[in-house]
Protein backbone atom coordinates (compact mmCIF):
# COMPACT_ATOMS: atom_id res chain seq x y z
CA UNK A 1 0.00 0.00 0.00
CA UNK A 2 1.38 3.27 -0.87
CA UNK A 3 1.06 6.51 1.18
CA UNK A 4 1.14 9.93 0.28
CA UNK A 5 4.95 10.70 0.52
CA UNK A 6 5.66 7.67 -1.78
CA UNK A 7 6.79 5.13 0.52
CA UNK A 8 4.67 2.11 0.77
CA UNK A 9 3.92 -0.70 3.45
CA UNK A 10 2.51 -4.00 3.70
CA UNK A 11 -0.75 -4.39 5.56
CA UNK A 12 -0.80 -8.03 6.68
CA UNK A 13 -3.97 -10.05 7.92
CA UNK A 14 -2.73 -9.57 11.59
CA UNK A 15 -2.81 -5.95 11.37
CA UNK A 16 -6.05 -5.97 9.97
CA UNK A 17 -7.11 -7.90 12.73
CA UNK A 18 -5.93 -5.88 15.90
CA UNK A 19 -7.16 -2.93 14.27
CA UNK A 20 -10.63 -4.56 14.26
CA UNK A 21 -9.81 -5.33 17.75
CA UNK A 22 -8.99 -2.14 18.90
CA UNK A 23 -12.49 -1.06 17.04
CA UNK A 24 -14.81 -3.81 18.79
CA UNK A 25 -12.70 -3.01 22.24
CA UNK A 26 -13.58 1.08 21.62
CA UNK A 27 -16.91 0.11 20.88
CA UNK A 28 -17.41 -1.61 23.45
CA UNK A 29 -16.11 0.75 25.84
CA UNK A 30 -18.31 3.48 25.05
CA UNK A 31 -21.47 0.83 25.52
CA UNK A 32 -20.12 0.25 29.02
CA UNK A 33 -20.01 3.66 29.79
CA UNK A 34 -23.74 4.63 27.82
CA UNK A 35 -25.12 1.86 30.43
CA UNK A 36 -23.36 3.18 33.46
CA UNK A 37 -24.72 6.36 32.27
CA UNK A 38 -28.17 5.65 31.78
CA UNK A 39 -28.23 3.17 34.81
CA UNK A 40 -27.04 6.26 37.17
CA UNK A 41 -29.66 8.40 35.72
CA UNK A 42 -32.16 5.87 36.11
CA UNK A 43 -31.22 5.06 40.05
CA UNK A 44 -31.56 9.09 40.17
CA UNK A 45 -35.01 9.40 38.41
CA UNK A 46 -35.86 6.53 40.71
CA UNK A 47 -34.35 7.87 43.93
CA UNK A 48 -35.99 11.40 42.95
CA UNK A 49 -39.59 9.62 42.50
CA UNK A 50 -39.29 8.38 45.28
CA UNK A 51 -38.48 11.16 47.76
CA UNK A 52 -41.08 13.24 46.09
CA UNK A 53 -43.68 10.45 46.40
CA UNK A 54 -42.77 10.28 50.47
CA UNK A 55 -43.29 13.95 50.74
CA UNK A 56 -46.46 13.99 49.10
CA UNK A 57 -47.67 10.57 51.08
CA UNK A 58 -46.24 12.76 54.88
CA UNK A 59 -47.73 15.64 53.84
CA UNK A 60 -51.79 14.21 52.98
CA UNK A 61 -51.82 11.59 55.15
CA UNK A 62 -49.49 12.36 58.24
CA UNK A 63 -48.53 16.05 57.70
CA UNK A 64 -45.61 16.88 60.26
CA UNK A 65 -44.56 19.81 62.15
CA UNK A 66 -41.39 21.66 60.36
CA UNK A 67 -38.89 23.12 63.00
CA UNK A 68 -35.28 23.17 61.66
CA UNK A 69 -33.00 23.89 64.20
CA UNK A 70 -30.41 26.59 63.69
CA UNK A 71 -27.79 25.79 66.30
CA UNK A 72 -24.19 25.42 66.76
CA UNK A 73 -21.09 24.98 68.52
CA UNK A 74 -20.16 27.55 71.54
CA UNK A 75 -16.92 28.90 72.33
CA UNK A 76 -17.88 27.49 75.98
CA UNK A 77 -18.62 23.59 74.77
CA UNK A 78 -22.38 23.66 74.68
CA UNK A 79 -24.64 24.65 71.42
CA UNK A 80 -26.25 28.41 70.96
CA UNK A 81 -28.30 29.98 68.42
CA UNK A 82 -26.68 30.45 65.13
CA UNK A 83 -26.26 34.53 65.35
CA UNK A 84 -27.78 36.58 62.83
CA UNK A 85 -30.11 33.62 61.59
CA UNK A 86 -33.61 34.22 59.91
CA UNK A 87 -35.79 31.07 59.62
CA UNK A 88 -39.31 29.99 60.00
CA UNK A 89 -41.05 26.65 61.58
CA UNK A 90 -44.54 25.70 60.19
CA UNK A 91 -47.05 23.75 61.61
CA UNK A 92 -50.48 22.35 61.42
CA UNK A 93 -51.36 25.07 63.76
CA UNK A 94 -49.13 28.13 63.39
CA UNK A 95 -46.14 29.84 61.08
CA UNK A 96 -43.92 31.40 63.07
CA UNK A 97 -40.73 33.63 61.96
CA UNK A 98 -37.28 33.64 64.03
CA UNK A 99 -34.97 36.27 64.34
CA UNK A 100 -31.53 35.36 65.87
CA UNK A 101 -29.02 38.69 67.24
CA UNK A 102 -25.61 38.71 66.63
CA UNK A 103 -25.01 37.28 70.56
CA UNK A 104 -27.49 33.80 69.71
CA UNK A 105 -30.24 35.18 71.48
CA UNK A 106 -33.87 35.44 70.34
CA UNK A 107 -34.09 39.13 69.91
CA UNK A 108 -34.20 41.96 67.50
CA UNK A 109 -31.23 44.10 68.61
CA UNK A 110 -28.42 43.09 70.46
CA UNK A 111 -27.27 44.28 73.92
CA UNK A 112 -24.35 45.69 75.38
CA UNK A 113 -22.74 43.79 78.22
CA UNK A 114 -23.47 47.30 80.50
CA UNK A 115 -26.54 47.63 81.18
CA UNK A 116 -28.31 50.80 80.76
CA UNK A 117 -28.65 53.30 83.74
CA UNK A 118 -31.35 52.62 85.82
CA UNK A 119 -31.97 49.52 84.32
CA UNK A 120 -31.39 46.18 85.72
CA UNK A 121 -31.75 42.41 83.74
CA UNK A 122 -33.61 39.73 83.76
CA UNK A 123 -31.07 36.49 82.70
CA UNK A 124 -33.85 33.39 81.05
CA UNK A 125 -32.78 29.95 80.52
CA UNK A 126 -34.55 27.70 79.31
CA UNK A 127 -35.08 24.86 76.03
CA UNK A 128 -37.44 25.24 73.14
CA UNK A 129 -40.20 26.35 75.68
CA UNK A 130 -38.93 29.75 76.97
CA UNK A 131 -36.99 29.97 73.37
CA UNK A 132 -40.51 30.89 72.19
CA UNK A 133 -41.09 27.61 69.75
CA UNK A 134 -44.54 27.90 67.95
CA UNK A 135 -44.50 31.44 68.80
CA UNK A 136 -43.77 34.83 67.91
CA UNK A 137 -40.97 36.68 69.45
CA UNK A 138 -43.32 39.14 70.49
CA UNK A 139 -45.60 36.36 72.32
CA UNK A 140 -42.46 34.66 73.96
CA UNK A 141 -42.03 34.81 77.35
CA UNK A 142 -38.79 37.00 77.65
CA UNK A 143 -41.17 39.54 75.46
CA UNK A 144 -44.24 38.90 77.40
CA UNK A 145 -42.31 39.08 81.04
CA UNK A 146 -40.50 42.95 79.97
CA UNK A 147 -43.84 44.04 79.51
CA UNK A 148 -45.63 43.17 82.36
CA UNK A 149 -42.73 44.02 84.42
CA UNK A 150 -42.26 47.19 82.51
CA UNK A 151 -45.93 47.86 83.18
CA UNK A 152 -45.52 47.23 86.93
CA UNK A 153 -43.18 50.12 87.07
CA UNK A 154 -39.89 48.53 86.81
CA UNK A 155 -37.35 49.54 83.93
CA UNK A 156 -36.00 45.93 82.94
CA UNK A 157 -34.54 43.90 80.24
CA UNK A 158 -35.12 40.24 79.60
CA UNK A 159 -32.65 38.48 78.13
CA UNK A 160 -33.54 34.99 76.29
CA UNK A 161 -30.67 32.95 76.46
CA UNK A 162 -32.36 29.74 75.93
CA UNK A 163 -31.68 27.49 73.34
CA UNK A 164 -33.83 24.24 71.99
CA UNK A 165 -32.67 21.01 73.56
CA UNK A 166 -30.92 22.58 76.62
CA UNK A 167 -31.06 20.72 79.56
CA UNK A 168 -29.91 22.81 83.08
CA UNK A 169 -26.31 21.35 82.83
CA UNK A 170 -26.29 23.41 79.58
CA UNK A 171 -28.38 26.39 81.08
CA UNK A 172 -25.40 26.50 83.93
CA UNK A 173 -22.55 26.71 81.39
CA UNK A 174 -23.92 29.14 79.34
CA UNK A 175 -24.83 31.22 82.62
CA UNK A 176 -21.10 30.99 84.04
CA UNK A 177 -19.00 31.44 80.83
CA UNK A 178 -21.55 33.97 78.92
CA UNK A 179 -24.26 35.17 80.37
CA UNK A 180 -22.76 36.64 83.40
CA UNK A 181 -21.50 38.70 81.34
CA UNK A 182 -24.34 41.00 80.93
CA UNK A 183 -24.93 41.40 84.81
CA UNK A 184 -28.27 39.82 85.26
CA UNK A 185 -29.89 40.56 88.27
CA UNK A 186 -32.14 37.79 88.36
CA UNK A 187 -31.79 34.79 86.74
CA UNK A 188 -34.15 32.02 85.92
CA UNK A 189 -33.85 28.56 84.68
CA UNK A 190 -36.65 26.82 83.23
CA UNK A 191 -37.89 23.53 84.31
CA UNK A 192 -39.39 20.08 82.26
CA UNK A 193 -39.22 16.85 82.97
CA UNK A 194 -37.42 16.38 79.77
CA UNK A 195 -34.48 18.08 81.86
CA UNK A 196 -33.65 15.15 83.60
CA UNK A 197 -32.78 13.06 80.77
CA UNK A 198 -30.96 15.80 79.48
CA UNK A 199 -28.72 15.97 81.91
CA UNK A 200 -27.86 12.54 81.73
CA UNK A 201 -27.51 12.80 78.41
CA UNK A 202 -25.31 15.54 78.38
CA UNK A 203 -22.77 14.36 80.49
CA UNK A 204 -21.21 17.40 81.33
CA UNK A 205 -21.34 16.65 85.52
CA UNK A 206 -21.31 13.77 87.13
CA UNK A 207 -21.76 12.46 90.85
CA UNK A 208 -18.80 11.23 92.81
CA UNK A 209 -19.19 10.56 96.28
CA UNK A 210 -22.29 12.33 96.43
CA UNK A 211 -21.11 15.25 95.33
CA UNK A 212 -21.42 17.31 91.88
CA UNK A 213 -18.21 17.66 89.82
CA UNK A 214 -17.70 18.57 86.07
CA UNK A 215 -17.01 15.30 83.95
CA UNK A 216 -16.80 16.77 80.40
CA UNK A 217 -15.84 20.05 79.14
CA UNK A 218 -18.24 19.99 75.93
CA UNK A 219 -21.46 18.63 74.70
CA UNK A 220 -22.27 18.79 71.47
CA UNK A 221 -24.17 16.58 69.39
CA UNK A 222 -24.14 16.50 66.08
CA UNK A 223 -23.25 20.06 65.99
CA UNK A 224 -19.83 19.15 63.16
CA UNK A 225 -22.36 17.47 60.87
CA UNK A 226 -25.01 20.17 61.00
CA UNK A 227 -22.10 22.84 60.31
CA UNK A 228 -20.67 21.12 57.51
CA UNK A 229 -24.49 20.48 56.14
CA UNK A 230 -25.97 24.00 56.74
CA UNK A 231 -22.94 25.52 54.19
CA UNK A 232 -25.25 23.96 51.28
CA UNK A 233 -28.47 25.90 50.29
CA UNK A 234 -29.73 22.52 49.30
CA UNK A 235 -29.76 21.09 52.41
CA UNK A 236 -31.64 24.29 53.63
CA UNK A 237 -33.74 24.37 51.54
CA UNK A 238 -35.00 20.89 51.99
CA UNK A 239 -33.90 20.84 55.79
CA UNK A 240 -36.38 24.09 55.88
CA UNK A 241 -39.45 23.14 54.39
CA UNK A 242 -39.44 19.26 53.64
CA UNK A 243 -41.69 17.53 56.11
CA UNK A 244 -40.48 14.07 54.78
CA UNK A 245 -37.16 14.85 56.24
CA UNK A 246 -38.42 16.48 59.29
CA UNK A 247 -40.15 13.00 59.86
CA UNK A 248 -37.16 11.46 59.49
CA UNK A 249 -34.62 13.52 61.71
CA UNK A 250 -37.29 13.50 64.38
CA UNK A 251 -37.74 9.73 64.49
CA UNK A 252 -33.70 8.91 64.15
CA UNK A 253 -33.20 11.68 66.55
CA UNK A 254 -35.94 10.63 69.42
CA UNK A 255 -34.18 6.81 68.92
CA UNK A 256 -30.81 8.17 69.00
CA UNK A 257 -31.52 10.03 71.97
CA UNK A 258 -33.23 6.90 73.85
CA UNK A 259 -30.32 4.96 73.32
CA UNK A 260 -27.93 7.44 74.50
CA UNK A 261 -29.32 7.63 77.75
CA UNK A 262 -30.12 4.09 78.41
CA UNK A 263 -26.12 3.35 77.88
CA UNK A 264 -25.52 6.24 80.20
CA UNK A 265 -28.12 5.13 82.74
CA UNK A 266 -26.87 1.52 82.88
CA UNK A 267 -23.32 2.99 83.21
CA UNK A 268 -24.45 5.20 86.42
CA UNK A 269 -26.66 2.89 88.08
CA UNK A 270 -24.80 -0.51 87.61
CA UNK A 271 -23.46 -0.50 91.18
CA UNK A 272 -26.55 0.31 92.66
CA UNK A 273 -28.59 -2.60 91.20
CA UNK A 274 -26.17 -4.79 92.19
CA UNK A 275 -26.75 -4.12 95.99
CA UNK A 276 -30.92 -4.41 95.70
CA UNK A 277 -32.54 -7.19 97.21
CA UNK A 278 -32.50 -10.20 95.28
CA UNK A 279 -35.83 -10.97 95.93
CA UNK A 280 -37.05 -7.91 94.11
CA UNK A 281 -37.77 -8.11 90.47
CA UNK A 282 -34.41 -7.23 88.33
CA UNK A 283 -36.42 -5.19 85.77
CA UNK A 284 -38.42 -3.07 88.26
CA UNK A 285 -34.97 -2.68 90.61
CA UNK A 286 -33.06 -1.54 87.44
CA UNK A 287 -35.68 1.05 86.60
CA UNK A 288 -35.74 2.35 90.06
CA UNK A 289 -31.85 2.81 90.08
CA UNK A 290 -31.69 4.56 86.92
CA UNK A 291 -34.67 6.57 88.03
CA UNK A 292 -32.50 7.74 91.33
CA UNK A 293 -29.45 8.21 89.54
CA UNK A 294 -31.34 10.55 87.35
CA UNK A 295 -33.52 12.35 89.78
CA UNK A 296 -29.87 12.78 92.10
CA UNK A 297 -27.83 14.04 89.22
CA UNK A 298 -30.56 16.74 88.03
CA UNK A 299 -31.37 18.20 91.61
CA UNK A 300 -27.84 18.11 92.42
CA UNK A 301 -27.25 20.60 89.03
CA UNK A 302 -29.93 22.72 90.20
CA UNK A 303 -29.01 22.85 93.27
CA UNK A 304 -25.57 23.94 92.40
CA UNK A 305 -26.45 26.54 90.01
CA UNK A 306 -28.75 28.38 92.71
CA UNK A 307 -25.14 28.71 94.71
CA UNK A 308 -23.21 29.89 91.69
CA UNK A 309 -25.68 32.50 91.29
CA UNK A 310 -26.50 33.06 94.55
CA UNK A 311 -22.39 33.44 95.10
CA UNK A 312 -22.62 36.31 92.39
CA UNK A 313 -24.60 38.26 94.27
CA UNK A 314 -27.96 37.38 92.38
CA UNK A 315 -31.36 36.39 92.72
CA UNK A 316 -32.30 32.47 91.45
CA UNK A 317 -35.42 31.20 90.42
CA UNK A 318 -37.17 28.22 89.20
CA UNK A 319 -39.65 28.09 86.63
CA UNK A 320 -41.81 25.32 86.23
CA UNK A 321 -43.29 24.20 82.83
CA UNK A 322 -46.16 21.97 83.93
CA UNK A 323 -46.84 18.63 81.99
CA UNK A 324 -49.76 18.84 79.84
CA UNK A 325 -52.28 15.81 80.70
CA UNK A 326 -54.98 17.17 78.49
CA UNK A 327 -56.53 20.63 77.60
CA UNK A 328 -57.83 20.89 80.86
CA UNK A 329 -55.40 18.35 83.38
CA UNK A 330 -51.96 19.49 84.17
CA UNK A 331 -49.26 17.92 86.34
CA UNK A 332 -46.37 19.49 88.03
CA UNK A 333 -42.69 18.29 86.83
CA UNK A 334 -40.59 19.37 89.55
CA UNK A 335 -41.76 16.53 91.55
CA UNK A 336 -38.82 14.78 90.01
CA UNK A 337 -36.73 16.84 92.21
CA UNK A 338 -35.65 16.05 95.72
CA UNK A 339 -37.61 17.15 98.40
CA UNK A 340 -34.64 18.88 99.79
CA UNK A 341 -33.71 20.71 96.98
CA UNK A 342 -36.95 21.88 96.55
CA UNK A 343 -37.76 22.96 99.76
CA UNK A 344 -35.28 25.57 99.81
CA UNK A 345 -35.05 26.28 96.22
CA UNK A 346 -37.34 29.44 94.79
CA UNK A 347 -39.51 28.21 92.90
CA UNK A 348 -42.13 29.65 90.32
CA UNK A 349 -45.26 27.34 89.06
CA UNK A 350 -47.78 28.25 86.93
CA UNK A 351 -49.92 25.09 87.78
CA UNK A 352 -52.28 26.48 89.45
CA UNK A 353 -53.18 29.19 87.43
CA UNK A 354 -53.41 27.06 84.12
CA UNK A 355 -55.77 24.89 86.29
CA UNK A 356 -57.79 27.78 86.95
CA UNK A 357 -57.87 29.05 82.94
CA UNK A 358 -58.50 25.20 81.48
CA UNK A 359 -61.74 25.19 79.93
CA UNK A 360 -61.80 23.19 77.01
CA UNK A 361 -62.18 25.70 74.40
CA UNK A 362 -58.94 26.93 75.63
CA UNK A 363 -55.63 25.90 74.50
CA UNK A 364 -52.45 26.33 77.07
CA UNK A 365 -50.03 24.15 74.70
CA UNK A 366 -50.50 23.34 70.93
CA UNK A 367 -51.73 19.95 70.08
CA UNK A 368 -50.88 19.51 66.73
CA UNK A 369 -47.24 20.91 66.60
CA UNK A 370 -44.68 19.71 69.25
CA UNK A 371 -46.60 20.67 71.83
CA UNK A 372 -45.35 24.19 72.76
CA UNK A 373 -46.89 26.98 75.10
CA UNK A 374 -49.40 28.77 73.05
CA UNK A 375 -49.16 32.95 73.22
CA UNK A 376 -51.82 32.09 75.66
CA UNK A 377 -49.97 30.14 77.50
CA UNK A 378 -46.63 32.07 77.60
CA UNK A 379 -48.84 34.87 79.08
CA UNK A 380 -49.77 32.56 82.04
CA UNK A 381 -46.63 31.53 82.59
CA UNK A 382 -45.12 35.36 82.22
CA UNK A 383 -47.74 36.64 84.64
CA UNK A 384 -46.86 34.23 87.45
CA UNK A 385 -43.33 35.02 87.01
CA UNK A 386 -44.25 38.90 86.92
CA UNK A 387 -46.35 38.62 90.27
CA UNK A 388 -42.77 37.29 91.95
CA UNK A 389 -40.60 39.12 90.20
CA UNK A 390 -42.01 42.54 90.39
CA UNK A 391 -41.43 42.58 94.36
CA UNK A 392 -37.84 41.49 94.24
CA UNK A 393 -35.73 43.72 96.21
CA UNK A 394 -33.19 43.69 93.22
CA UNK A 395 -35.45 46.07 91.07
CA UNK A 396 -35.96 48.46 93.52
CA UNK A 397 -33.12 51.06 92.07
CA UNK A 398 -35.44 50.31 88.75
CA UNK A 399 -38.61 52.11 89.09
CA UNK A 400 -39.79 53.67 86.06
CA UNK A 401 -43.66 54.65 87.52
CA UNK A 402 -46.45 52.51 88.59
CA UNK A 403 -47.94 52.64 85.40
CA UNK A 404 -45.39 52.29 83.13
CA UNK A 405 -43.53 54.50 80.83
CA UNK A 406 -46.23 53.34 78.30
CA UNK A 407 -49.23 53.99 80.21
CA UNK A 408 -50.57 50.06 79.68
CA UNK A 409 -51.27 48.15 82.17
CA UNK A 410 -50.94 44.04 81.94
CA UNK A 411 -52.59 42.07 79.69
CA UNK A 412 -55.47 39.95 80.86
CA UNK A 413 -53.91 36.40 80.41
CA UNK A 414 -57.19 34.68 80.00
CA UNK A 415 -57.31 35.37 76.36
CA UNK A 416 -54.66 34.91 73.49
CA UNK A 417 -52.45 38.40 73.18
CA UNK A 418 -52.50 38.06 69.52
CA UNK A 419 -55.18 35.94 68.08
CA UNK A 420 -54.11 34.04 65.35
């Protein structure tokens, strides 16, 4: 065969054959990679159908609260609010807005760590209840508990520095490396029987001897995953408004956190079974241990943070968050408590006053959400605490007028403050 510069070669039947070869093998290659294609495209289409299909089965036949949680790590080893973060939580029964500061607090402005002249603090801690879930900042209780205070003629500020999921080993740490800060007069921790478990959970003190020490220097759960996550606009989008996943997170999160504390209780309480009488039943004398390692570890926290406070040269309080039995039953939850701790621990309860306003047109906690305080609610809760509050020697140096600079007076709390 000759070529174009005159020379010439000889194509033999081998050549011919591996360049068929090489052909087929090109061919062939390019199939491969057309299936891989078209399979990976498929598995998407599939995958996609799929997680559209789940949200539209959750949301007609099981429609689910969505509450994303903007929270991360502290410089102090326990989560805050994500500062300067805008998001919204929608359920069956409300849409509610959240405005973060640049200090993680639920507020529109931040504060300076002087108080104003004339002016003395309120300090709140607290979980998703005194946050203000599944309502409005101006319905939450730090908002609700400035005016009424403010009405009763004392010039304070109320600082929310609660975050969702706090238990009060997480309340204390925030108070002693942050919110002292700010010189609170007062401070008050929040109480739910979902704190006990918390603190367990937690494991930032532990019992030794009988006595309270610090065991771990940070708690934070998830909080690397759910940094890394929130830098993708995808995964807020979806983590925002997708009540498949909320289903999801809330399901792996309530098993997750079940677990957790069932290692930890076994962990605490394996000595004490162990010296029960035999004759008792081992299920029953395993429950009771973990139960007393629990209710020992949480009243030994709270009783500790009333001295820390108390050592600062501040007022401590209490607050009870009842346990909704229905619309019209409560039950109190510091009953969990020792008797000695709370017989000399101040202690606010709103039970019965949200005994008195059940009626069962009224709601005191949502029942189609996740079970917040309703603005109705809140304002119970925010009176009681007002009634207290109001005659603390603390505020006296705070008087603005009996009436208020505003001229209001409080609002009734038998009816909703902002009807929705």
């Amino acid at each position: 065969m000759r070529v174009a510069d005159g020379s010439s070669f000889t194509l033999t039947s081998e050549d011919t054959v591996s360049f068929v070869a090489r052909l087929e093998l090109r061919r062939n290659s390019a199939d491969r990679t057309r299936s891989l294609l078209l399979r990976l495209l498929q598995g998407c289409g599939l995958l996609a159908f799929t997680l559209i299909f789940g949200e539209a089965f959750v949301r007609i036949l099981c429609p689910q609260p969505v509450m994303p949680r903007y929270v991360t790590a502290t410089d102090w080893g326990v989560r805050g609010n994500i500062p300067r973060a805008h998001y919204w939580h929608y359920t069956p029964e409300v849409s509610v807005e959240y405005r973060i500061n640049g200090q993680g607090m639920r507020a529109d402005h931040d504060y300076p760590l002087r108080k104003p002249a004339g002016t003395c603090r309120v300090a709140v801690f607290g979980d998703s209840l005194l946050m203000g879930y599944e309502v409005d900042l101006r319905d939450s209780f730090s908002a609700r508990l400035e005016e009424m205070l403010h009405a009763g003629g004392r010039s304070v500020e109320v600082l929310n520095f609660a975050v969702s999921g706090f238990g009060t080993a997480e309340m204390l740490r925030t108070y002693e490396a942050f919110a002292r800060g700010f010189d609170p007069d007062v401070v008050l921790f929040s109480w739910h029987l979902t704190d006990m478990e918390d603190n367990v959970r937690s494991a930032l003190y532990r019992l030794r001897d009988g006595k309270l020490e610090n065991a771990n220097r940070s708690y934070l759960p998830g909080v690397k995953t759910q940094d890394f996550l929130m830098r993708f606009a995808a995964y807020r989008l979806i983590a925002d408004h997708s009540q498949l996943y909320a289903l999801l997170r809330e399901r792996l999160g309530q098993f997750t956190k079940h677990l957790f504390v069932q290692l930890r209780q076994q962990a605490v309480s394996a000595k004490q079974t162990a010296t029960e009488n035999a004759e008792e039943d081992e299920e029953d004398a395993r429950y009771a241990a973990h139960r007393q390692a629990n209710r020992d570890l949480s009243s030994a926290i709270v009783e500790h943070a009333a001295q820390v406070v108390a050592a600062d040269g501040r007022e401590f309080y209490l607050i009870e968050v009842p346990i909704r039995v229905s619309r019209v039953a409560f039950r109190t939850s510091v009953d969990v408590l020792s008797p000695e701790v709370i017989s000399h621990i101040r202690i606010i309860s709103p039970l019965a006053t949200f005994e008195q306003a059940a009626r069962p047109d009224f709601k005191v906690y949502y029942e189609h959400g996740e079970g917040h305080l309703t603005p109705s609610g809140v304002q119970l809760l925010a009176k009681e605490a007002a009634q207290i509050l109001v005659r603390s020697p603390r505020f006296a140096a705070c008087t603005v007028g009996l009436a208020g600079a505003t001229g209001q007076s409080s609002p009734d709390p038998a009816s909703p403050v902002h009807p929705r």
